[in-house]
Protein backbone atom coordinates (compact mmCIF):
# COMPACT_ATOMS: atom_id res chain seq x y z
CA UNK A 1 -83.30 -2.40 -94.54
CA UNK A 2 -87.16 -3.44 -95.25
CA UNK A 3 -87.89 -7.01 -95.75
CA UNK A 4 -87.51 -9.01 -99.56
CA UNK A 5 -90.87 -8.78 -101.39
CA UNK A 6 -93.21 -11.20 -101.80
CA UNK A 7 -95.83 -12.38 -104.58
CA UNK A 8 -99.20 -13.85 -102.94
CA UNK A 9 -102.66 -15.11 -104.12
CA UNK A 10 -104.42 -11.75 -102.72
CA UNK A 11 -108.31 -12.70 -101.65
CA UNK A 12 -110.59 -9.25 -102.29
CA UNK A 13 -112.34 -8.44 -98.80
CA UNK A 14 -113.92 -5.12 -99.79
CA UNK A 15 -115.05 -2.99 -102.65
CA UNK A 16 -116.46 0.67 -102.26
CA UNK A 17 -116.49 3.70 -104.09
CA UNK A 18 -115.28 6.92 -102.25
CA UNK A 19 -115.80 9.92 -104.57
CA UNK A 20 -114.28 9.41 -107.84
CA UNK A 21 -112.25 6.62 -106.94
CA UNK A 22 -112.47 2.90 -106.25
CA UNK A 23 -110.86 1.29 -103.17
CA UNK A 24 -109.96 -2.56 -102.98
CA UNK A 25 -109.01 -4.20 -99.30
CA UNK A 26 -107.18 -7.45 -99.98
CA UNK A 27 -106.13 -9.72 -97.60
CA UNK A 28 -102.10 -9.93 -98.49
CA UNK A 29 -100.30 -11.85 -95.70
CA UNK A 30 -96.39 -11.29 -96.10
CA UNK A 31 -96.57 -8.34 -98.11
CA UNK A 32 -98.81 -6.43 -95.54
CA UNK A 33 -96.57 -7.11 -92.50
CA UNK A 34 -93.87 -6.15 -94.94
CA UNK A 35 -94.82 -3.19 -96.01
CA UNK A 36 -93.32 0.56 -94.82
CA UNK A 37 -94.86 3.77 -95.90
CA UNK A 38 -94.29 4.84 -99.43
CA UNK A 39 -93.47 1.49 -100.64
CA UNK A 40 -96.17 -0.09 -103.40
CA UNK A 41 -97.71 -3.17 -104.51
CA UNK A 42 -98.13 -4.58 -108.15
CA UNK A 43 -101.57 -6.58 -108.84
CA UNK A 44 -101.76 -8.83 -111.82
CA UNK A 45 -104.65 -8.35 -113.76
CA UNK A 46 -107.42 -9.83 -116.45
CA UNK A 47 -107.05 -13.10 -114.91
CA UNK A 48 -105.13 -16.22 -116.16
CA UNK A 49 -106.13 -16.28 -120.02
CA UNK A 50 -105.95 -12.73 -120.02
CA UNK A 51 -103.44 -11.07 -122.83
CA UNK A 52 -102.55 -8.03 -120.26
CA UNK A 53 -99.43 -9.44 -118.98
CA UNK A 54 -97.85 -5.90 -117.26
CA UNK A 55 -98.90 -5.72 -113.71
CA UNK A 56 -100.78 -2.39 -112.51
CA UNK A 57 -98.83 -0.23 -109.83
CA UNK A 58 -100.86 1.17 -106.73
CA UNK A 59 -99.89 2.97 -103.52
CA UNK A 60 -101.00 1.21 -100.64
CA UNK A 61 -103.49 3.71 -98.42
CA UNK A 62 -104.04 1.49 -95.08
CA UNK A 63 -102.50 -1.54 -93.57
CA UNK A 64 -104.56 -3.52 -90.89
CA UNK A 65 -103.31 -6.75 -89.08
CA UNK A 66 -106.63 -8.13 -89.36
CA UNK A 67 -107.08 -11.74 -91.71
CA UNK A 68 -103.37 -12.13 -91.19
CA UNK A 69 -102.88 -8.80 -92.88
CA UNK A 70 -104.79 -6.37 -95.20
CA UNK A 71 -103.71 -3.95 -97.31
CA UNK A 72 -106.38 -1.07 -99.25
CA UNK A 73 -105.40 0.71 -102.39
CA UNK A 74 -107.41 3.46 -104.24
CA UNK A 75 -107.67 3.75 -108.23
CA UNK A 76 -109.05 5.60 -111.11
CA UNK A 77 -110.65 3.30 -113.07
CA UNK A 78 -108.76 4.98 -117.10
CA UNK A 79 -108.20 1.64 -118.81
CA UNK A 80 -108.68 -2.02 -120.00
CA UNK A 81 -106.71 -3.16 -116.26
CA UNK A 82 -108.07 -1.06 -113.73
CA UNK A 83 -111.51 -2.17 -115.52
CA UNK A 84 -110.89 -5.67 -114.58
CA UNK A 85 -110.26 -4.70 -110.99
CA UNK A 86 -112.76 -2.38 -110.37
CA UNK A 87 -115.31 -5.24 -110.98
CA UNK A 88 -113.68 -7.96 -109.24
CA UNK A 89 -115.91 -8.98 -105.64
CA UNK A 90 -115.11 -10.12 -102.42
CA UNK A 91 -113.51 -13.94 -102.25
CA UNK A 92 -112.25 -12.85 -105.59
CA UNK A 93 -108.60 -13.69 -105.80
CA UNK A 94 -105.99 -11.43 -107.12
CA UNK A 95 -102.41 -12.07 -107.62
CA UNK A 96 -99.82 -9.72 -105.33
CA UNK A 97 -96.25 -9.13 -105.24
CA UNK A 98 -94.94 -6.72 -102.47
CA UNK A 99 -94.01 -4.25 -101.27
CA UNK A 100 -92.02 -2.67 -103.54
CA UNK A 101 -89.58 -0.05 -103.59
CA UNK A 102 -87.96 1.94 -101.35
CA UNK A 103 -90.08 4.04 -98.15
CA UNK A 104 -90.66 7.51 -96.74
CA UNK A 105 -87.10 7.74 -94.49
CA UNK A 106 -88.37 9.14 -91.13
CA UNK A 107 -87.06 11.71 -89.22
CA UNK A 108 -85.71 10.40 -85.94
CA UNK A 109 -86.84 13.25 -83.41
CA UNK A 110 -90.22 14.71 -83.47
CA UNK A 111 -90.59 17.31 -86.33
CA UNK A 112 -93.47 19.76 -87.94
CA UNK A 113 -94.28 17.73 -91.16
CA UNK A 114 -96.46 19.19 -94.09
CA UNK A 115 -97.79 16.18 -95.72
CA UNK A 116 -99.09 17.25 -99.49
CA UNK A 117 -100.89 14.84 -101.54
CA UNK A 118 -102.84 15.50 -105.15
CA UNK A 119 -106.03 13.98 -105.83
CA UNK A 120 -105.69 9.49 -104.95
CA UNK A 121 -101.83 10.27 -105.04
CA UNK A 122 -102.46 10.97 -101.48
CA UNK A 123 -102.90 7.56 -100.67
CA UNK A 124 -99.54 6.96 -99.33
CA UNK A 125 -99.45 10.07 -96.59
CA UNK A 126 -101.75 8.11 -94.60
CA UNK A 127 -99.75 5.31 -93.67
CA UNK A 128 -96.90 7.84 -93.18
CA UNK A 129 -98.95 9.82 -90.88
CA UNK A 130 -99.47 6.62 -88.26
CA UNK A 131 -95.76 6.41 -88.21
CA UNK A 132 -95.25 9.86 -87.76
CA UNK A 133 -97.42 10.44 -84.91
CA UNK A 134 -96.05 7.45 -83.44
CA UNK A 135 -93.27 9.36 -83.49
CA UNK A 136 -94.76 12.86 -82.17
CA UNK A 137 -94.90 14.67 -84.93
CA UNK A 138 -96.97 17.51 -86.03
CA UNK A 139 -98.94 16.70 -89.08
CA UNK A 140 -100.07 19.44 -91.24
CA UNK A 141 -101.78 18.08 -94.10
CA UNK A 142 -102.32 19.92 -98.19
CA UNK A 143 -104.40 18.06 -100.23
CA UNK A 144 -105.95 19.05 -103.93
CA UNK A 145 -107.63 18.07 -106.96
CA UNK A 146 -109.60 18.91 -109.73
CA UNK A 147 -112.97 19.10 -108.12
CA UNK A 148 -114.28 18.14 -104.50
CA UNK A 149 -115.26 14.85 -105.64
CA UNK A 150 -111.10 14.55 -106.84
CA UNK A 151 -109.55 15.38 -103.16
CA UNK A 152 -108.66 12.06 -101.20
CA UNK A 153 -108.97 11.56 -97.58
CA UNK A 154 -109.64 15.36 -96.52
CA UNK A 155 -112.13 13.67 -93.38
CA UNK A 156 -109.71 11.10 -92.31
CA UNK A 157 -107.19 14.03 -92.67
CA UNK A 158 -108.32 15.70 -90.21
CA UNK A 159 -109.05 13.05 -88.13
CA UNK A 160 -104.97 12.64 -88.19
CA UNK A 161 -103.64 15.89 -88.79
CA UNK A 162 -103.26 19.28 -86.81
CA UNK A 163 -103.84 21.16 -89.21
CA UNK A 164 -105.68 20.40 -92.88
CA UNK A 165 -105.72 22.33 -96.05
CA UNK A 166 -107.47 21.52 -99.16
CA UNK A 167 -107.04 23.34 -102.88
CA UNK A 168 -109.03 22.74 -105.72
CA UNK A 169 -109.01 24.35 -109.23
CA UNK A 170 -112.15 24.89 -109.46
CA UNK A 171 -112.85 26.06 -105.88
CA UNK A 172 -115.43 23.68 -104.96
CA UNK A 173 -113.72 22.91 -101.73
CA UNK A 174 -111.19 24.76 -100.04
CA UNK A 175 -108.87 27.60 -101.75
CA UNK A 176 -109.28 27.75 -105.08
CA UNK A 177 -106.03 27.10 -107.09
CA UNK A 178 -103.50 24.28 -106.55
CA UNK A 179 -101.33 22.80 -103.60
CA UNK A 180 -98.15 24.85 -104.87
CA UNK A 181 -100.04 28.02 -104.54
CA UNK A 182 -100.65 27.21 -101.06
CA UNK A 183 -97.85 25.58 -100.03
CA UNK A 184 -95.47 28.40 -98.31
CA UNK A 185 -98.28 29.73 -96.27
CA UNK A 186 -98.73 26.13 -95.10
CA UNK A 187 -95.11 25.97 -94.48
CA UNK A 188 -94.84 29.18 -92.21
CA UNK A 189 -98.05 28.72 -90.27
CA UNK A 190 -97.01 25.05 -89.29
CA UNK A 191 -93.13 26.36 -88.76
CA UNK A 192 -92.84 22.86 -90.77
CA UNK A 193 -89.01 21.14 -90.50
CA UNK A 194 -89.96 18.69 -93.57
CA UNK A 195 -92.62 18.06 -96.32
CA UNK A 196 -93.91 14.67 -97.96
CA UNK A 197 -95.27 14.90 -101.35
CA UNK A 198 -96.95 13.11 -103.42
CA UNK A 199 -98.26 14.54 -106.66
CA UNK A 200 -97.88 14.64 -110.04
CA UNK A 201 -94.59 15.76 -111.18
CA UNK A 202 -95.10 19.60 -112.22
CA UNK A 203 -96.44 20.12 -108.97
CA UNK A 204 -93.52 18.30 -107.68
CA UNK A 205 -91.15 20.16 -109.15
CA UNK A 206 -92.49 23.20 -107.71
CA UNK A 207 -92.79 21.89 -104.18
CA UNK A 208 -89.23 21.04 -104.24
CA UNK A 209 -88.26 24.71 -105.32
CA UNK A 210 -90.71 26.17 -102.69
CA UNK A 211 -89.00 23.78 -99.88
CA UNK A 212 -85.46 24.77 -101.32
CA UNK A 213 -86.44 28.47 -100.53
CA UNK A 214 -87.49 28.09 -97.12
CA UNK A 215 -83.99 26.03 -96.18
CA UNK A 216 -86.36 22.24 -95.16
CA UNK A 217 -86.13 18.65 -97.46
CA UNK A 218 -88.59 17.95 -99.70
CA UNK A 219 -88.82 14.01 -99.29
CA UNK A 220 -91.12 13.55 -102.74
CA UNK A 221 -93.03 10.49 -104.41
CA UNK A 222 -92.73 9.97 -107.45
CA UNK A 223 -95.82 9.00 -109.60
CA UNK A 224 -94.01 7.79 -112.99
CA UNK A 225 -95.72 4.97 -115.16
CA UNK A 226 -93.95 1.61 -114.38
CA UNK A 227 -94.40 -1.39 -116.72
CA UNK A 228 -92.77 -4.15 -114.76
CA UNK A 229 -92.01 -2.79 -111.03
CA UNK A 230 -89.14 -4.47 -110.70
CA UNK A 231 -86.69 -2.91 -112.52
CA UNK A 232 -86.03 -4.85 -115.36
CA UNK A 233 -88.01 -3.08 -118.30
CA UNK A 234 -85.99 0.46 -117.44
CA UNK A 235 -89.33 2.15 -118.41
CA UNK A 236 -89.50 4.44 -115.52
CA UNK A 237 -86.47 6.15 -115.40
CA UNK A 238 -85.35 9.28 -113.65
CA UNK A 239 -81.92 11.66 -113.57
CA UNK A 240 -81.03 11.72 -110.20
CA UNK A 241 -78.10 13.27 -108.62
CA UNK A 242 -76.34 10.77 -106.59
CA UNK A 243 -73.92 11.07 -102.79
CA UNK A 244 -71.16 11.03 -105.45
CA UNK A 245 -72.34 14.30 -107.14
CA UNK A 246 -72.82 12.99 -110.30
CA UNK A 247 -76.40 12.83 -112.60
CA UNK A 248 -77.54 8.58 -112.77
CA UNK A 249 -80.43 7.47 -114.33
CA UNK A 250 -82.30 5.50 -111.49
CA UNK A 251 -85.23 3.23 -111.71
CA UNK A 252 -88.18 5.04 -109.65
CA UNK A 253 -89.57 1.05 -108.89
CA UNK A 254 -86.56 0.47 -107.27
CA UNK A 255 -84.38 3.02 -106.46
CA UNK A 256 -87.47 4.90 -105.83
CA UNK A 257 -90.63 6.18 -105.83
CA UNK A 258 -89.39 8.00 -102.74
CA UNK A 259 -86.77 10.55 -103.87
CA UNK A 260 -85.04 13.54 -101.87
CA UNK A 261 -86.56 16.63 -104.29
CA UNK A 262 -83.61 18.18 -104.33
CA UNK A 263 -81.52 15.60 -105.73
CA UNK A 264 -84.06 14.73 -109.01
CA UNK A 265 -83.24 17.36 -112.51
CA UNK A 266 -86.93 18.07 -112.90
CA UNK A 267 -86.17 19.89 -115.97
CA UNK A 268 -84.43 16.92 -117.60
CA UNK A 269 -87.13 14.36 -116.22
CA UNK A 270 -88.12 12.30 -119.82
CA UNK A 271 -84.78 12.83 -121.26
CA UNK A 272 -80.83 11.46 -120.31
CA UNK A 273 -79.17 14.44 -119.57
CA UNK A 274 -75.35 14.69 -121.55
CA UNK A 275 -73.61 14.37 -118.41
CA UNK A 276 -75.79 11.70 -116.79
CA UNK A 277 -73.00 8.66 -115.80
CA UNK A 278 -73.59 6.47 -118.80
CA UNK A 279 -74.59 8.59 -121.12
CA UNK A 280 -74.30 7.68 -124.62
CA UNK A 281 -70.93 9.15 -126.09
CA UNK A 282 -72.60 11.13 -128.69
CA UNK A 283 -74.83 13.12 -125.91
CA UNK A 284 -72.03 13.63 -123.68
CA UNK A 285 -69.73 14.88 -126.63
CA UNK A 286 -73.17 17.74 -127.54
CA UNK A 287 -73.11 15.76 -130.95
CA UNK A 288 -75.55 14.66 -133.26
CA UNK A 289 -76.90 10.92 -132.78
């Protein structure tokens, strides 16, 4: 059981770019000693007078006990929010709450791990890999992206890994291709017992089915939109099959983002399946609504 979250005045330590993506260290006391691998934070953004009033979601990429506790995340800077951070300076003070959600579970003896990540959605491997070293494992990381410039982390990677990987589609680093081309070679050479992934959801769906072939979990991240974090606004829903065999429609902020691959409908994902428990009558009777 992880610890409640926590909502803090964050104080921005750093700012950098690293390739095409800006990273923010923030100095988060209580929600970095919190905070287990996989889980995320939600910053408030455009200040107090602003008129953005949903939080922005971010994996958390490194956790340092220095300042009381720091915690770095990594963005694309796409809209109006991520704007707002991206220009924010150190002393600047941003509003926190985490962590959030529900961690990597980690395997209790030590076990060849393929760790896959897609473009800053690999974030979150990082942390998991200090834990699982801790812990003796093999790490064999598989990261991708667009271009060079899209692939997060492949130096510190290797730094942590015993093996690295990297696809991109247009072959300026690594294989050309993607992550799900590559994956069951990755698998065999590193005899791997599990894989982490985090990556979009096509790929993740794939990586699942390429697991369920060779027999190992697919422990997978899921990288839906989330309005509130929380729970409440039901935006980022999922079907998920539950321990009691039947199809639920889970919250990834909370019941999530870490799901076993297996267990989510990847072909239903965006829709409420007719059987899902709860269903409206109409879809579970095949009827018009």
């Amino acid at each position: 059981m992880t610890d409640s979250p926590v909502q803090v005045p964050g104080t921005v330590l750093t700012m950098r770019r690293i390739g095409a993506y800006q990273t923010m260290t923030l100095v988060a006391p209580g929600v970095a000693e919190r905070f287990r691998p996989g889980q995320f934070v939600a910053l408030a953004v455009g200040g107090e007078q602003s008129g953005m009033l949903l939080r922005r979601c971010f994996s958390v990429r490194e956790v340092k006990p220095e300042y009381g506790g720091t915690i770095e995340i990594v963005f694309a800077v796409r809209g109006k929010g991520t704007e707002w951070l991206a220009a924010l300076r150190p002393r600047d003070i941003v509003d926190v709450a985490g962590p959030l959600g529900r961690p990597f579970p980690l395997p209790r003896d030590p076990v060849n791990c393929v760790l896959v990540g897609v473009a800053h959605g690999s974030s979150p491997l990082f942390p998991l890999a200090s834990v699982l070293r801790q812990r003796d494992c093999r790490l064999h990381f598989l990261l991708g992206g667009a271009t060079s410039d899209d692939v997060l982390g492949a130096r510190g990677a290797r730094r942590a890994g015993d093996s690295v990987a990297v696809a991109t589609e247009d072959g300026s680093l690594g294989s050309p291709g993607s992550v799900a081309e590559l994956l069951a070679g990755v698998i065999e050479d590193a005899q791997a017992d599990v894989v982490y992934a985090c990556t979009p959801l096509d790929t993740l769906r794939a990586i699942t089915r390429t697991c369920a072939g060779y027999g190992i979990p697919a422990q997978v991240l899921v990288e839906e939109p989330m309005a509130c974090g929380t729970g409440v606004c039901m935006a980022c829903v999922l079907p998920v099959v539950g321990d009691d065999g039947a199809t639920h429609m889970v919250r990834t902020c909370v019941e999530g983002p870490v799901f076993r691959g297996e267990r989510v409908r990847w072909d239903d994902v965006g829709t409420i399946p007719f059987d899902a428990l709860g269903a409206p009558r109409a879809l579970r009777l095949g009827e018009r609504p």
